[in-house]
Structure formats: structure tokens, C-alpha cells
N, C-alpha and C. Protein backbone atom coordinates (compact mmCIF):
# COMPACT_ATOMS: atom_id res chain seq x y z
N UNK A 1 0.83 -1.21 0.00
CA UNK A 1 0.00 0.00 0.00
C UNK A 1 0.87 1.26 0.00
N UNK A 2 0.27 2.34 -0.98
CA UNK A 2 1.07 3.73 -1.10
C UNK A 2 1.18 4.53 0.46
N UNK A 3 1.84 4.76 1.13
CA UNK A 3 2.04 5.14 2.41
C UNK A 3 1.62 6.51 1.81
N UNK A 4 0.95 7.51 3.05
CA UNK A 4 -0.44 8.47 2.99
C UNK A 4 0.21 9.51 2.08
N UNK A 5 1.63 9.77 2.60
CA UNK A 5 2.04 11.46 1.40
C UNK A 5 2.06 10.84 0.20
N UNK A 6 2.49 9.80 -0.28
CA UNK A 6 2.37 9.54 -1.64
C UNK A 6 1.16 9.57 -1.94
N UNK A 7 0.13 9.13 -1.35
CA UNK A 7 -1.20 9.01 -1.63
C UNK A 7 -1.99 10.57 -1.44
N UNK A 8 -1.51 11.35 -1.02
CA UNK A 8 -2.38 12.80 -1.23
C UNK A 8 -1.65 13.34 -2.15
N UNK A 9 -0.40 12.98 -2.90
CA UNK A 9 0.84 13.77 -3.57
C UNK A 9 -0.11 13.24 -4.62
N UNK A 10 -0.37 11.98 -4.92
CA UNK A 10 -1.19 11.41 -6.09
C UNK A 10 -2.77 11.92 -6.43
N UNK A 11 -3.39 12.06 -5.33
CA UNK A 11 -4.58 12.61 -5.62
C UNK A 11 -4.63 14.01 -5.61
N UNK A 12 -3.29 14.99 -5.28
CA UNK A 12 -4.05 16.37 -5.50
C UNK A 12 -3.27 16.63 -7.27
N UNK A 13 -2.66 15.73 -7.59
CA UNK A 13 -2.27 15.33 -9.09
C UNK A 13 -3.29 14.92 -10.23
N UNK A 14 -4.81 14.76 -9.31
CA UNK A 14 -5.79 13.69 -10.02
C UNK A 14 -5.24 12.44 -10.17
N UNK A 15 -4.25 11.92 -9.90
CA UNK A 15 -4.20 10.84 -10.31
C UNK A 15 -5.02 9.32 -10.03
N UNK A 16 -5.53 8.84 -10.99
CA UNK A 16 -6.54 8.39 -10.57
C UNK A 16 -6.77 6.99 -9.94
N UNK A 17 -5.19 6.43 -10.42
CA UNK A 17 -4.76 5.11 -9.78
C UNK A 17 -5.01 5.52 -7.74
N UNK A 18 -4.38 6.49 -7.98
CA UNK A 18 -4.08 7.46 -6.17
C UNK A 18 -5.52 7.27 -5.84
N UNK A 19 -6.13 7.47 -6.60
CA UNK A 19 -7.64 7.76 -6.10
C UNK A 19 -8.53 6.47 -5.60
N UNK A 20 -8.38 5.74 -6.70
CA UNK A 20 -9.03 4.12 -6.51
C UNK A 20 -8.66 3.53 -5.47
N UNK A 21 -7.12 3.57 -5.15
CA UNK A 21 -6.03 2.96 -4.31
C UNK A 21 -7.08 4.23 -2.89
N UNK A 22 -7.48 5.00 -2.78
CA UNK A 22 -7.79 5.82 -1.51
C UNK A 22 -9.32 5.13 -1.33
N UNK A 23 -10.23 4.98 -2.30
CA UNK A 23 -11.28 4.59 -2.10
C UNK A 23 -11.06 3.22 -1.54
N UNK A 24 -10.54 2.64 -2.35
CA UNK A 24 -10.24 1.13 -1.49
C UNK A 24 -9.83 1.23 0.02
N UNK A 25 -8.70 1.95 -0.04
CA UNK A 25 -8.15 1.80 1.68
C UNK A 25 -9.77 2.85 2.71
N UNK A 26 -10.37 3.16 1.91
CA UNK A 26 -11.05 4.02 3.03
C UNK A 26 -13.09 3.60 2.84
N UNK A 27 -13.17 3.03 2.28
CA UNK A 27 -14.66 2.64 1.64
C UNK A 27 -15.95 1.97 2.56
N UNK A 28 -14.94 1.31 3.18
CA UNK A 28 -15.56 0.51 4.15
C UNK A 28 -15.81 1.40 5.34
N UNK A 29 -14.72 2.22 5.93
CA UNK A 29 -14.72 3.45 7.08
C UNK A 29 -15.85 4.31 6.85
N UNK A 30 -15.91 5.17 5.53
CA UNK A 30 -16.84 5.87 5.02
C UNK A 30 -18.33 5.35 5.25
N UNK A 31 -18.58 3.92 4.48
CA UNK A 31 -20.15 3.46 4.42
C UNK A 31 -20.47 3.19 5.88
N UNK A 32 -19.13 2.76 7.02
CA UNK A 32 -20.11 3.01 8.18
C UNK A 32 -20.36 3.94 9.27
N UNK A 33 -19.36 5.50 8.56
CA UNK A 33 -20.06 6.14 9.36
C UNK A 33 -20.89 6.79 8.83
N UNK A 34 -21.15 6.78 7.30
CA UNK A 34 -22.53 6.93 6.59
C UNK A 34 -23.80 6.09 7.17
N UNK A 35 -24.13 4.67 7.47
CA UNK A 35 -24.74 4.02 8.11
C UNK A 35 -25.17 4.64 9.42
N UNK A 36 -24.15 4.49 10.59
CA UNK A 36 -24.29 4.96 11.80
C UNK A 36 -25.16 6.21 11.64
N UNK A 37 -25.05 6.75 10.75
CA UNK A 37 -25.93 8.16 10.64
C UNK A 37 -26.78 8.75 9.95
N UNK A 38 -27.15 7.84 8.69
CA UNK A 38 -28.42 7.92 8.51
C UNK A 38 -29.63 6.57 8.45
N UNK A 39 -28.75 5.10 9.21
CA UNK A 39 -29.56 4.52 9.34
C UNK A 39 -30.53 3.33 8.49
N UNK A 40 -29.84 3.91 7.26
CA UNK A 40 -30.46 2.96 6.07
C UNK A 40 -28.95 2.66 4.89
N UNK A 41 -29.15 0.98 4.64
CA UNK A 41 -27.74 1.02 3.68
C UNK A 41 -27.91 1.61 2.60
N UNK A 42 -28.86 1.46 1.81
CA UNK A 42 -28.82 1.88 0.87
C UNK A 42 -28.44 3.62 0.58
N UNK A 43 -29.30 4.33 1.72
CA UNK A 43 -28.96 5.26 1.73
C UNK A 43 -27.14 5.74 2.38
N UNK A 44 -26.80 4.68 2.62
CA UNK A 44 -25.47 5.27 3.28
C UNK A 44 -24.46 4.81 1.69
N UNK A 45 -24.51 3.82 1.11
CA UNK A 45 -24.41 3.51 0.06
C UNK A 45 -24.23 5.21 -1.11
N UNK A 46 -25.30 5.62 -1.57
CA UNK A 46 -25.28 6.74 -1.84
C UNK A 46 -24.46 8.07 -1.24
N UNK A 47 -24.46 7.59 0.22
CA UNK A 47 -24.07 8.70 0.95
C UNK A 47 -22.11 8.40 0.26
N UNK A 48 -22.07 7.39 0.42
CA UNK A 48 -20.39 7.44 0.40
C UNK A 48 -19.82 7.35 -1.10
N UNK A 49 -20.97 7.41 -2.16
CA UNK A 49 -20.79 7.30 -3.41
C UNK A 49 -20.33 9.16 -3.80
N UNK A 50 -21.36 9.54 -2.77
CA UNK A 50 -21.22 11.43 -2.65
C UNK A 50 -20.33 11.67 -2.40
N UNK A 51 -19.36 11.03 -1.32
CA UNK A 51 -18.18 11.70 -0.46
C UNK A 51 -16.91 11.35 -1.02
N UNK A 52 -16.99 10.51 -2.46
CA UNK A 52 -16.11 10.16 -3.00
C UNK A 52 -15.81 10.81 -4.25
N UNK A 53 -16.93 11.35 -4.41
CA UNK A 53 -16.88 12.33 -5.69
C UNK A 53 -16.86 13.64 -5.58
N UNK A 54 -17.27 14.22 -4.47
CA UNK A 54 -16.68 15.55 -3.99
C UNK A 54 -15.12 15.33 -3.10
N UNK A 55 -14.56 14.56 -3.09
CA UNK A 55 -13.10 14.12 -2.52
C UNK A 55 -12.62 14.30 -3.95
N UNK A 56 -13.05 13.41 -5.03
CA UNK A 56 -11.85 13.91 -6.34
C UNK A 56 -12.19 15.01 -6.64
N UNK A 57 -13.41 15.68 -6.31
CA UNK A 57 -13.61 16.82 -6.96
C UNK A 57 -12.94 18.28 -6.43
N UNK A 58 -13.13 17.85 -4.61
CA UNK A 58 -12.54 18.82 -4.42
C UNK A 58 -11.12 18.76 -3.33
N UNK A 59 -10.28 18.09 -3.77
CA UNK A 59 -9.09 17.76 -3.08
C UNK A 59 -8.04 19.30 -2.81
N UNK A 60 -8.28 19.72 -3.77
CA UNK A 60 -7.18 20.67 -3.64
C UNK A 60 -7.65 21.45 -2.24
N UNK A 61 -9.05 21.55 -1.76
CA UNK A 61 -9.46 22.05 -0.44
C UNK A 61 -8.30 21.57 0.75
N UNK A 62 -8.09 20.29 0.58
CA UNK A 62 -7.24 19.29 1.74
C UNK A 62 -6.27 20.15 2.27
N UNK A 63 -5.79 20.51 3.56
CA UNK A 63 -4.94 21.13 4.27
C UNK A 63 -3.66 20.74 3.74
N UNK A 64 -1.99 20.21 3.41
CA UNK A 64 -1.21 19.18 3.91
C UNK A 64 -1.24 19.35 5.54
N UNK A 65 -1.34 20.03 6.44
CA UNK A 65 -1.08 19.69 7.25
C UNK A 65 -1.95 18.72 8.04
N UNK A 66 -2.93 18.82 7.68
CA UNK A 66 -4.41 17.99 8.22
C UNK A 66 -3.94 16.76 8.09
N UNK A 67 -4.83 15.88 8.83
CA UNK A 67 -4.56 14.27 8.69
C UNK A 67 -5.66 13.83 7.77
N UNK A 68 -5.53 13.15 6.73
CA UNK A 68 -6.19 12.97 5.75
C UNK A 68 -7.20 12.26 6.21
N UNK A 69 -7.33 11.03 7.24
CA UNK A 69 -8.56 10.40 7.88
C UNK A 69 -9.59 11.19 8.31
N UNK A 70 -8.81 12.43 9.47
CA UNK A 70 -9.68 13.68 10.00
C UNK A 70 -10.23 13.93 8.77
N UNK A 71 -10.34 14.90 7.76
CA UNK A 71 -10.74 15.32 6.81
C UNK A 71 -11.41 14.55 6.48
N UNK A 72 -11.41 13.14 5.93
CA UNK A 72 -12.48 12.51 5.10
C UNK A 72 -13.63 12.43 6.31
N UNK A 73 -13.33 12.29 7.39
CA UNK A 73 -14.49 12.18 9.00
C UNK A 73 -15.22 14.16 8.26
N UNK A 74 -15.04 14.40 8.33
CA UNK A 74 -15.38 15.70 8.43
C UNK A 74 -15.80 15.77 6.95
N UNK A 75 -15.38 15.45 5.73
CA UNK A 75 -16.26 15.31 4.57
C UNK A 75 -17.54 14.05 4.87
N UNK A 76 -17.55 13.48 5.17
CA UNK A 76 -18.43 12.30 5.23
C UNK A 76 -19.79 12.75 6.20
N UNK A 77 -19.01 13.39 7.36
CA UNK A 77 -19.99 13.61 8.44
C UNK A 77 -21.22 15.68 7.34
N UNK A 78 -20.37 15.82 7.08
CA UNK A 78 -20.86 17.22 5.77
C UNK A 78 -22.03 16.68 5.45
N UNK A 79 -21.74 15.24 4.29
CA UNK A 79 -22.53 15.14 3.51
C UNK A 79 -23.87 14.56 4.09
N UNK A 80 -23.39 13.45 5.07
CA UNK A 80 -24.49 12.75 6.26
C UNK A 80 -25.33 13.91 6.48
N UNK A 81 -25.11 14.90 6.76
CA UNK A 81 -26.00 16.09 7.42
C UNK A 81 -26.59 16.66 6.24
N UNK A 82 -26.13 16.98 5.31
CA UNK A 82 -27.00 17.66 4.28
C UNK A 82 -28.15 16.08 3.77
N UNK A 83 -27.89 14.96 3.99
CA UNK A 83 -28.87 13.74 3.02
C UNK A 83 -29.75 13.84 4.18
N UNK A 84 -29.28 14.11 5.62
CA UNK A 84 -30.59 14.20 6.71
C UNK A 84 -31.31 15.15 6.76
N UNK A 85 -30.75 16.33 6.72
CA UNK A 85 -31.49 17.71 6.14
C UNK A 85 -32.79 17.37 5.11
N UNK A 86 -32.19 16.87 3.99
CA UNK A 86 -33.09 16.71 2.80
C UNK A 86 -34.15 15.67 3.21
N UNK A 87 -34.02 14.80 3.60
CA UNK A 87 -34.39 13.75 4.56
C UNK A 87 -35.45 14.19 5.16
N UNK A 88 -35.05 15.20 6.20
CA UNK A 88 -36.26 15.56 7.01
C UNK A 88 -37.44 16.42 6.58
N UNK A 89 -37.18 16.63 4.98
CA UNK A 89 -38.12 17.33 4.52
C UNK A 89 -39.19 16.60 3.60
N UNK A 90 -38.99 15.21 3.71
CA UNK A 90 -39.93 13.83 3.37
C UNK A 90 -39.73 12.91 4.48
N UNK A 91 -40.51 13.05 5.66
CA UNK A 91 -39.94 12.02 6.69
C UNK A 91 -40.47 11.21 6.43
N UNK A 92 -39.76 10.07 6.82
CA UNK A 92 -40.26 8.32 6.53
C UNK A 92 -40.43 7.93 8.35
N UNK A 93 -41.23 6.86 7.96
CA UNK A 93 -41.37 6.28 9.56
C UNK A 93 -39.48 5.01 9.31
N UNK A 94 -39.21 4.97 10.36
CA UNK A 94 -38.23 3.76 10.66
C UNK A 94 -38.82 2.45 10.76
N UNK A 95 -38.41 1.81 9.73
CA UNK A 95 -39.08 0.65 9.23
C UNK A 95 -38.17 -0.71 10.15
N UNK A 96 -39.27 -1.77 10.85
CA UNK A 96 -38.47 -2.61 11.01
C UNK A 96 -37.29 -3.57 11.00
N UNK A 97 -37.40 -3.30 9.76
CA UNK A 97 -36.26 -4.24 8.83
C UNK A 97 -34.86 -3.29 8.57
N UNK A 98 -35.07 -1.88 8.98
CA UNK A 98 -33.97 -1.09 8.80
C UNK A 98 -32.75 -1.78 10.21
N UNK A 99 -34.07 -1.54 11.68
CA UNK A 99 -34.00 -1.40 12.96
C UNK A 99 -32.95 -3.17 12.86
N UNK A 100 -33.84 -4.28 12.24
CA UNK A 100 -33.03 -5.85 12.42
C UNK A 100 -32.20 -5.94 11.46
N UNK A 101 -31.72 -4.69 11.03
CA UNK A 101 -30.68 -4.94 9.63
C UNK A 101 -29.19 -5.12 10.11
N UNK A 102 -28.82 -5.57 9.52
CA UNK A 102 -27.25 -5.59 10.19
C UNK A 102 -26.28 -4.70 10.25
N UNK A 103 -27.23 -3.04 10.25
CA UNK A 103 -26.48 -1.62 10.43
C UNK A 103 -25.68 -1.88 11.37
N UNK A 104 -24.56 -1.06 11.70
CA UNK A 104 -24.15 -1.19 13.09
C UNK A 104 -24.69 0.08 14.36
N UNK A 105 -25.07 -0.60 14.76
CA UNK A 105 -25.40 -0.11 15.90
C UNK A 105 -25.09 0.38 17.45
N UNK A 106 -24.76 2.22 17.08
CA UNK A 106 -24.35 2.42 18.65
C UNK A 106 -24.87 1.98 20.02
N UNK A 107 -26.06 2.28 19.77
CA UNK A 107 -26.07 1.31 20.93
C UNK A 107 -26.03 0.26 21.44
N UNK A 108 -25.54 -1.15 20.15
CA UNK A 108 -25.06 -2.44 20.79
C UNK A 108 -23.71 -2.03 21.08
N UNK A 109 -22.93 -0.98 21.41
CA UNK A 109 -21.43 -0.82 21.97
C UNK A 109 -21.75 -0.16 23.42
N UNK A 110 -23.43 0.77 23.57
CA UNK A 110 -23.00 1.27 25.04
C UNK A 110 -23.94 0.63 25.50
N UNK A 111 -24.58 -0.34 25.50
CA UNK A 111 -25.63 -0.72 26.28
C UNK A 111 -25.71 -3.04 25.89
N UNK A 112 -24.68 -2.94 25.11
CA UNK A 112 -24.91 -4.52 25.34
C UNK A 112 -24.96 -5.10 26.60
N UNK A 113 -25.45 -6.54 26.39
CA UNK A 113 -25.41 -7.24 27.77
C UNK A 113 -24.17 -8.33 27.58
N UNK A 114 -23.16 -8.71 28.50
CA UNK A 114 -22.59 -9.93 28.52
C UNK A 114 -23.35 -11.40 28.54
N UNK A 115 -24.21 -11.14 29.30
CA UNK A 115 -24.75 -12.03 30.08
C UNK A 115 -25.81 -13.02 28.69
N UNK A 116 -25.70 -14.57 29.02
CA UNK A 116 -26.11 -15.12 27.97
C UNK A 116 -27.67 -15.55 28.46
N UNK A 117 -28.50 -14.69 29.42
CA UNK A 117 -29.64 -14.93 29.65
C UNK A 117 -30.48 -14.23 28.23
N UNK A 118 -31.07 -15.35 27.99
CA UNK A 118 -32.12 -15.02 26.75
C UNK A 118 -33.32 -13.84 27.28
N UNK A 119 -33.83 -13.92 28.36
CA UNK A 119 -34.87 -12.72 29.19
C UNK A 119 -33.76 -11.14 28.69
N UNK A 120 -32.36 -11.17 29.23
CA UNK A 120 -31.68 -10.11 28.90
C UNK A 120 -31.47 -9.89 27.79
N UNK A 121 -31.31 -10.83 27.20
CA UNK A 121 -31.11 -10.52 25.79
C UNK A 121 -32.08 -9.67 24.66
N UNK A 122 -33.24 -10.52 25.32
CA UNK A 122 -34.78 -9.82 24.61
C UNK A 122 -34.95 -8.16 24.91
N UNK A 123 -34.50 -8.08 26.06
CA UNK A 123 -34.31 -6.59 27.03
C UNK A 123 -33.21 -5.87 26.28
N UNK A 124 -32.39 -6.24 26.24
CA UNK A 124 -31.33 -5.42 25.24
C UNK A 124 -31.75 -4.72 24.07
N UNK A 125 -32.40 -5.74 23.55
CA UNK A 125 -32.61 -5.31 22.17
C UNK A 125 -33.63 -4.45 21.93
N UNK A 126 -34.56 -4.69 22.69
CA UNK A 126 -35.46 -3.83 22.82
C UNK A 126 -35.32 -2.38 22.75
N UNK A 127 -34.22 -2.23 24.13
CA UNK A 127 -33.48 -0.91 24.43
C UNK A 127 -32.32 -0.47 23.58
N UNK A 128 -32.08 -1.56 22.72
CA UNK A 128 -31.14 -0.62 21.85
C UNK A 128 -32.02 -0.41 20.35
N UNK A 129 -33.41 -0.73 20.19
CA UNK A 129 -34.34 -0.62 19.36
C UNK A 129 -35.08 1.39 19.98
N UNK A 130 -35.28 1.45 20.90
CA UNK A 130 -35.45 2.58 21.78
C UNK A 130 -34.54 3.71 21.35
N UNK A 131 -33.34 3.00 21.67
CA UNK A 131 -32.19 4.14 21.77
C UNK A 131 -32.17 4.56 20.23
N UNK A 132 -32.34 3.44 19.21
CA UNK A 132 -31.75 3.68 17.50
C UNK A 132 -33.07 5.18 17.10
N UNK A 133 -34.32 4.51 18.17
CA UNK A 133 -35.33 5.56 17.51
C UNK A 133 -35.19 7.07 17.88
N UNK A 134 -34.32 6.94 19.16
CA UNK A 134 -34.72 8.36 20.07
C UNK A 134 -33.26 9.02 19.67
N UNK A 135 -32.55 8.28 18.68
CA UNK A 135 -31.32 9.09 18.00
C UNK A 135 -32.09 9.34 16.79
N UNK A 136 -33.47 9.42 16.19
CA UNK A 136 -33.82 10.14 15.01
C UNK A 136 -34.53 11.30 15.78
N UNK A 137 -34.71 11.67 17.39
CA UNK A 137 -34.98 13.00 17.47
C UNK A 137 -34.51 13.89 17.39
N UNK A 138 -33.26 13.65 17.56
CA UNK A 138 -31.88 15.05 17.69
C UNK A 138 -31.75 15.30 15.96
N UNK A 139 -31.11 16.18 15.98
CA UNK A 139 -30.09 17.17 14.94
C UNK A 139 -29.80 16.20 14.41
N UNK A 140 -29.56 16.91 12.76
CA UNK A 140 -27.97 15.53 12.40
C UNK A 140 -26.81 16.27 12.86
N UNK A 141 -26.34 17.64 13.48
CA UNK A 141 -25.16 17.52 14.25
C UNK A 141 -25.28 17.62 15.75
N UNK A 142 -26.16 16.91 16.28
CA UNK A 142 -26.31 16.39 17.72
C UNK A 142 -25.74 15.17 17.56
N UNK A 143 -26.48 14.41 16.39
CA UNK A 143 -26.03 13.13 16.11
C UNK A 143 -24.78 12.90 16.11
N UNK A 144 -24.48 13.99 14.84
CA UNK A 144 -22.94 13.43 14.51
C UNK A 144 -21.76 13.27 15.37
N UNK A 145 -21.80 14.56 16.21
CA UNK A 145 -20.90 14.71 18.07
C UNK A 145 -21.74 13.67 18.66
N UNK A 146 -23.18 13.35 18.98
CA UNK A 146 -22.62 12.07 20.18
C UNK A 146 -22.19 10.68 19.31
N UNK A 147 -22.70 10.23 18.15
CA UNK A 147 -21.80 8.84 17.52
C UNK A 147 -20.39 9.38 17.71
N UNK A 148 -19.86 10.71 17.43
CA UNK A 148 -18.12 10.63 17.08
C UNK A 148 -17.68 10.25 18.83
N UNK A 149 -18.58 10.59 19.81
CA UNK A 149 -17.65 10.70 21.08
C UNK A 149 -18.61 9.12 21.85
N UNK A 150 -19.64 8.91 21.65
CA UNK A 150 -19.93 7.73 22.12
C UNK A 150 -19.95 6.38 21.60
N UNK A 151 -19.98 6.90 19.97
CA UNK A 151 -19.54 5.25 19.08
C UNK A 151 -17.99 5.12 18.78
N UNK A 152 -17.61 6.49 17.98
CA UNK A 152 -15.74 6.34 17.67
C UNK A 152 -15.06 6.72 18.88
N UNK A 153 -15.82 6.94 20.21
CA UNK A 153 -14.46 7.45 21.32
C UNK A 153 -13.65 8.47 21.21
N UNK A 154 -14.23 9.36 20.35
CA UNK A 154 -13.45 10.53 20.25
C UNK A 154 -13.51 11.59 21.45
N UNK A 155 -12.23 12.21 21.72
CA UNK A 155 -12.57 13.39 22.64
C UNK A 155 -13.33 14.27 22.27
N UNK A 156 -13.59 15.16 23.34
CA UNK A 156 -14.42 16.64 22.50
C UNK A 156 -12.83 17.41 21.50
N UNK A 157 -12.40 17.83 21.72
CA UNK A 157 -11.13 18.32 21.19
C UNK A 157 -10.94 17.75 19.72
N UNK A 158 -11.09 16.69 19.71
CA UNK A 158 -11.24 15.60 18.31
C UNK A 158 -12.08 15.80 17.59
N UNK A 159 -13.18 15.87 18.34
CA UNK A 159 -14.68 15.69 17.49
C UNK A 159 -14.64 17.37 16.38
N UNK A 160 -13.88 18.58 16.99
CA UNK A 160 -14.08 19.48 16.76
C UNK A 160 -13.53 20.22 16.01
N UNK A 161 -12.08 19.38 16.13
CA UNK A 161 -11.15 19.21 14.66
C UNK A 161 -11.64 18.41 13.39
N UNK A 162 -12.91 17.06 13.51
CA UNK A 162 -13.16 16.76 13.13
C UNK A 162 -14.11 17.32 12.05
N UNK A 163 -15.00 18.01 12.60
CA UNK A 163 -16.11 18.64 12.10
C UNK A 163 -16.20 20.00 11.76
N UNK A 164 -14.69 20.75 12.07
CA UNK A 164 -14.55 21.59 12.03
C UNK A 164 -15.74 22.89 12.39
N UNK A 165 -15.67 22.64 13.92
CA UNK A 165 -16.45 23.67 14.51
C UNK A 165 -15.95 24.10 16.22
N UNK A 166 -16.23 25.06 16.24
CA UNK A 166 -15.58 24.97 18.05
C UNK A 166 -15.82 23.86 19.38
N UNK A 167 -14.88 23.98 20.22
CA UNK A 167 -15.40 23.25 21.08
C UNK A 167 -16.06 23.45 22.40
N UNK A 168 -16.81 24.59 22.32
CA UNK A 168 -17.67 25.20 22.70
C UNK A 168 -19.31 24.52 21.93
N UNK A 169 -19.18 24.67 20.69
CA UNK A 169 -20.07 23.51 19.66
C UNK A 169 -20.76 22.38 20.28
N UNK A 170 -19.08 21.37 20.25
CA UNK A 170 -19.37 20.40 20.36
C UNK A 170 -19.70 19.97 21.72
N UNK A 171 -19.70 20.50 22.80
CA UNK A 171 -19.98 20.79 24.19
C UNK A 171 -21.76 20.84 24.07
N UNK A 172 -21.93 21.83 23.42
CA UNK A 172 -23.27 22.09 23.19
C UNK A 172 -24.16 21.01 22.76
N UNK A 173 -23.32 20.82 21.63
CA UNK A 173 -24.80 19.63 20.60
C UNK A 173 -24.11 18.64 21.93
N UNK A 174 -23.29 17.82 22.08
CA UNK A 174 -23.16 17.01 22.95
C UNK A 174 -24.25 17.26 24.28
N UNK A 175 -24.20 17.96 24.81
CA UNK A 175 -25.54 18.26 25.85
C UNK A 175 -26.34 18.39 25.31
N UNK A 176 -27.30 18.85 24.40
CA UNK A 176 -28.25 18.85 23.70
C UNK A 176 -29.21 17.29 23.55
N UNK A 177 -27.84 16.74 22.76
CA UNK A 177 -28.31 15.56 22.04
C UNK A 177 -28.32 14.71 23.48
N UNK A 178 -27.67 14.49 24.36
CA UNK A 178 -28.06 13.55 25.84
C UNK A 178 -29.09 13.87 26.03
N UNK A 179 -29.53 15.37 26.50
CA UNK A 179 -30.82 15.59 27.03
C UNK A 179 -31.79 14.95 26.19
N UNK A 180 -31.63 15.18 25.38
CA UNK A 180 -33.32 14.65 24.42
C UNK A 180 -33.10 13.15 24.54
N UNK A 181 -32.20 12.85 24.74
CA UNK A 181 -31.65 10.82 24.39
C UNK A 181 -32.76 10.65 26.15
N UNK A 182 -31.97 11.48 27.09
CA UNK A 182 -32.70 10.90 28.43
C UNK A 182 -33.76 11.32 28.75
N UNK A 183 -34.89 12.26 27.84
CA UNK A 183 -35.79 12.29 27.65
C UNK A 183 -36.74 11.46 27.43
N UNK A 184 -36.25 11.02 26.21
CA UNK A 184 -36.82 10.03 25.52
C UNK A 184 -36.69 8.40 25.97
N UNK A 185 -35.49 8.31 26.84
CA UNK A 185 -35.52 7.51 27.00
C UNK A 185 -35.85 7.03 28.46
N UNK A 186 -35.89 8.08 29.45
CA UNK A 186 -36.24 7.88 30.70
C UNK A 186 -34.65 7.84 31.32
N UNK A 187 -35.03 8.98 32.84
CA UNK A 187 -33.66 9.39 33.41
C UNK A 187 -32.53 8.58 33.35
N UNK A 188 -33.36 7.18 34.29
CA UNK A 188 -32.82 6.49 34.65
C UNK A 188 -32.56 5.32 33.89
N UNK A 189 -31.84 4.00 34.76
CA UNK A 189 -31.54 2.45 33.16
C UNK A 189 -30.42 3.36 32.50
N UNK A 190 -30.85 3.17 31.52
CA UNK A 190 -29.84 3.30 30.00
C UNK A 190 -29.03 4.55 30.31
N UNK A 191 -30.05 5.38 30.13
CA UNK A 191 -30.08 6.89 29.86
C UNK A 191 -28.71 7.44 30.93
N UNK A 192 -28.86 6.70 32.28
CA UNK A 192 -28.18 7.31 32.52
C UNK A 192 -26.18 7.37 33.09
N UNK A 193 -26.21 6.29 31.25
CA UNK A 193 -24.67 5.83 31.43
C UNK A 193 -24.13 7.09 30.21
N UNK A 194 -25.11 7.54 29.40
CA UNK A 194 -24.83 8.67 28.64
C UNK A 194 -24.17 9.93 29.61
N UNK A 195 -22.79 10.17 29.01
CA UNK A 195 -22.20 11.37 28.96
C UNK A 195 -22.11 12.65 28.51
N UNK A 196 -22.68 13.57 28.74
CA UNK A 196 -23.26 14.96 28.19
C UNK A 196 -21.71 15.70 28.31
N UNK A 197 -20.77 14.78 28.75
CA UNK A 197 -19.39 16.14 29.16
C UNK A 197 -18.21 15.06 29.05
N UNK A 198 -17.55 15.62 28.04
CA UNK A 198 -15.99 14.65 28.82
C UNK A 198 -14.75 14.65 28.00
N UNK A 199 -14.25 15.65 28.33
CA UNK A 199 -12.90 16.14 27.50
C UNK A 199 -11.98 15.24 27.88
């Protein structure tokens, strides 16, 4: 594999071998945090078909100093927000089969059970069926800050380089988006392993 400066030296060249060779190493990263955030493959499918064609299109934007992963997080998470935007101006109900699809799902990372009791198990799912719905109340950039800091583990500091916005921002939608999560989901149980703060 082209180690990363050769590989931005190649794509702000157009070159298009550079390019294929970037989609490959990064395709899979892209479609799932396209997934994680809008929830449907097909639509995340599209989503990363977008983020690949405004990447050749608009590379010369790319910092060198930036880390090229950051940047594509921060192109990807762009486009996620504008397909939810558009999105919310034909809302669809969340269809079962989206909910048992084999998206990945934040909340089977903060709320799984170890435990191989089938009663818990049924309970899990339930609540991470809960949690998938009461993440279509928030923002798509409520969303996008709590998946970056509660699904990828990012700091706030990260998230904000990421998305390129302050971290004052991401402080914000981060509290924002908890409150409505423990709203919706009731104080206590789940709700209240969610982190509204944590640099």
C-alpha cells in the first residue's frame, strides 16, 4: 500500500490510480459512518458514493497539514448532514427491517449485555431498538458529536477538529443531544450511562 504522502501527492495530481487505491483503503470506514448516521444502507451507500466524488472533486481544499482520515471524518460527516437535512423534509417512519438490519449499531457498543440470559437478551434489544429511535430525534449535528464521542471514542477536542467547529459547539450539541436521548428515553436504566461532558 502507497504510504499516505504519496497518496495525497497522487490525488491532489488527479491521479486516478491514487484515487481508486484511496477509495479502497477508506470505503468501508466511510459506508459506516454513513450508516451509523443515517440509518439505512442503501442510503449510506449513496451517501459514500457522494463523499467520493466531492473528494476527487474537491481535493485541492485538503490542508497538507491535516490528517487525511480527519478530513475525510469531516467530509463524510458534511454530507451525512445535508442527506438528513433533505431527509427531514420527506420524513419516513423507521421501518423494522432497517431497525433488524445488520447496520451497526451504537447502541449495541454502550448498552450490550454480557450475560447469555435469553430474558436479557430480549431486554437489550429492545433498548437498543429505543435508543436507535430516540437518535432520530436530535439534529444531524447532535447526532454526529454524540456517535463521534460515544460510538468512535473521540474526545471533544477531536470531534471538533473533526467537524470543524468549536469546542464550545461540540460541548453544546453534545448536551443537547443527551438531554433529548434521556428524555426520551427515561432518566434512569440506559439513559443514565450517557455522557453529556468529557474532555
Amino acid at each position: 500500500m502507497t504510504d499516505e504522502k504519496e497518496l495525497i501527492d497522487g490525488l491532489a495530481r488527479g491521479d486516478l490510480t491514487a484515487f481508486r487505491e484511496f477509495v479502497e483503503c477508506y470505503k468501508k470506514k466511510v459506508y459506516y459512518i454513513a450508516l451509523d448516521m443515517v440509518r439505512d444502507p442503501t442510503d449510506a451507500e449513496d451517501v459514500s458514493q457522494e463523499v467520493f466524488l466531492k473528494v476527487f472533486r474537491s481535493f485541492a481544499t485538503f490542508k497538507r497539514d491535516a490528517k487525511l482520515g480527519s478530513w475525510l471524518y469531516r467530509v463524510t460527516y458534511n454530507a451525512c448532514i445535508d442527506h438528513l437535512r433533505k431527509r427531514a423534509q420527506a420524513p419516513r417512519a423507521v421501518e423494522e427491517e432497517t431497525l433488524a438490519s445488520g447496520a451497526r449499531d451504537p447502541s449495541a457498543v454502550l448498552f450490550s449485555s454480557p450475560s447469555p440470559d435469553p430474558d436479557l437478551s430480549v431486554e437489550s434489544e429492545m433498548l437498543q431498538r429505543k435508543i436507535t429511535l430516540a437518535l432520530e430525534k436530535v439534529s444531524p449535528q447532535e447526532k454526529a458529536v454524540f456517535l463521534l464521542r460515544h460510538y468512535d471514542d473521540l474526545m471533544l477536542k477531536e470531534i471538533a477538529g473533526v467537524l470543524d467547529i468549536s469546542l464550545g459547539s461540540v460541548k453544546s450539541y453534545l448536551f443537547r443531544a443527551v438531554r433529548k436521548l434521556q428524555k426520551e428515553l427515561g432518566r434512569g436504566g440506559a439513559a443514565s450511562g450517557l455522557e453529556a461532558n468529557h474532555d
